[in-house]
Protein backbone atom coordinates (compact mmCIF):
# COMPACT_ATOMS: atom_id res chain seq x y z
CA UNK A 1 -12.35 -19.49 -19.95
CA UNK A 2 -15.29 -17.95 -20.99
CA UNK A 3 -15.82 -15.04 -18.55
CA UNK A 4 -12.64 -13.99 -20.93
CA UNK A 5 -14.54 -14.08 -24.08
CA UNK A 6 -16.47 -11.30 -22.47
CA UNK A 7 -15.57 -7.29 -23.74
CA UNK A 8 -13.55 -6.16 -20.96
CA UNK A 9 -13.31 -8.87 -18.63
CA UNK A 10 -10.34 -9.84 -17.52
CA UNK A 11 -10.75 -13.09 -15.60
CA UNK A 12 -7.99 -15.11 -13.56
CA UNK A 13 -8.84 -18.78 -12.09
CA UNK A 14 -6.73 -18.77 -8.66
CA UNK A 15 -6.44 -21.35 -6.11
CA UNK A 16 -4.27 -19.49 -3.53
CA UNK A 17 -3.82 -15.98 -2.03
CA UNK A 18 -0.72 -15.53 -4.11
CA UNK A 19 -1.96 -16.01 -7.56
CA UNK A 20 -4.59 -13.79 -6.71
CA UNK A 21 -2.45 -11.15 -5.78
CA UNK A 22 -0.46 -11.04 -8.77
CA UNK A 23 -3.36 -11.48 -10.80
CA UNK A 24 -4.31 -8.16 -9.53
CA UNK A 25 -1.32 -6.30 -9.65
CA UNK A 26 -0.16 -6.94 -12.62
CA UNK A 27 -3.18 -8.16 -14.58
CA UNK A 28 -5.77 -5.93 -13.07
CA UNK A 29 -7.84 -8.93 -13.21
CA UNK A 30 -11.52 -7.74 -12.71
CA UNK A 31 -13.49 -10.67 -12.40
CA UNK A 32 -11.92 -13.92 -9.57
CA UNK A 33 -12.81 -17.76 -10.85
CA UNK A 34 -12.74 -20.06 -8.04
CA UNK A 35 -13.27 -24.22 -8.49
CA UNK A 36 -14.99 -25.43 -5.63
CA UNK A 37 -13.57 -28.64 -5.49
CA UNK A 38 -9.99 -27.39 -5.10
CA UNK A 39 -10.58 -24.38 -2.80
CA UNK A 40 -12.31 -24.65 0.80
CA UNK A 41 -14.90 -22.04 2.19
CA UNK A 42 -12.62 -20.32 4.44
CA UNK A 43 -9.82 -19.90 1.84
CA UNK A 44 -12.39 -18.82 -0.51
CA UNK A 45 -13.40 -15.81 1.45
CA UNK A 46 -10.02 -14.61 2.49
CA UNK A 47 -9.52 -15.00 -1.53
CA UNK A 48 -12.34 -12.65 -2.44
CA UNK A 49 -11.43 -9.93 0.16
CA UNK A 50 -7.67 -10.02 -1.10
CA UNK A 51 -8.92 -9.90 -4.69
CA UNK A 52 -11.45 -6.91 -3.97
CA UNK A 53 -8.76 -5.34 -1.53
CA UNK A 54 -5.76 -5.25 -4.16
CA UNK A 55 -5.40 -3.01 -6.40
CA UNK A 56 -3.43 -2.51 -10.17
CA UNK A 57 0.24 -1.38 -10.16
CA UNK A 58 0.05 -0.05 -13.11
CA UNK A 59 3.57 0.68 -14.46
CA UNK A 60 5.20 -1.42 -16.51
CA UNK A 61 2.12 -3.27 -16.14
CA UNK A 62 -0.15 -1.41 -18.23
CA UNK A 63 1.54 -1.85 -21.36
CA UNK A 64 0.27 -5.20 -21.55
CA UNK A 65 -3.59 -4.39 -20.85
CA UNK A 66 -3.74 -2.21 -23.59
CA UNK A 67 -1.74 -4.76 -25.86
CA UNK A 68 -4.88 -6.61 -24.56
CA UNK A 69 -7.52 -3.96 -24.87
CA UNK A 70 -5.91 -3.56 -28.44
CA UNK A 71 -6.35 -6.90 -29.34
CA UNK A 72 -9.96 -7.23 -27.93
CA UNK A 73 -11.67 -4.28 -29.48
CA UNK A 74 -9.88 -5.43 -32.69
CA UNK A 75 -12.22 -8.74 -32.90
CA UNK A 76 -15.26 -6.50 -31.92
């Protein structure tokens, strides 16, 4: 939650390959939180190389990261 309060980051806590594809695609998450009492080393890794290996759709997508960008240089 904090990495959030943070100009410009946009963090996403994921605990499977899934989320953090989404969170990527649609987000354009730039910064993965993992808990390392939920996720084991192996997963971990194949998490970071899928997060640094996906990119941003963009789209329909974008809208809402400069809704976000919007609302973040707003409280600067």
């Amino acid at each position: 939650l904090a990495a959030n309060k943070c100009y410009g980051i946009r963090a996403a806590c994921c605990s499977d390959t899934f989320s953090v594809r989404m969170t990527r695609l649609h987000n354009n998450a730039n910064a993965l939180c993992l808990g390392a009492r939920v996720i084991g080393p192996g997963l971990a890794l194949d998490m970071v190389d899928l997060f640094l290996s996906t990119g941003f759709e963009g789209d329909r997508h974008q809208k809402r990261i400069d809704l976000v960008a919007e609302i973040e240089a707003a409280g600067k």
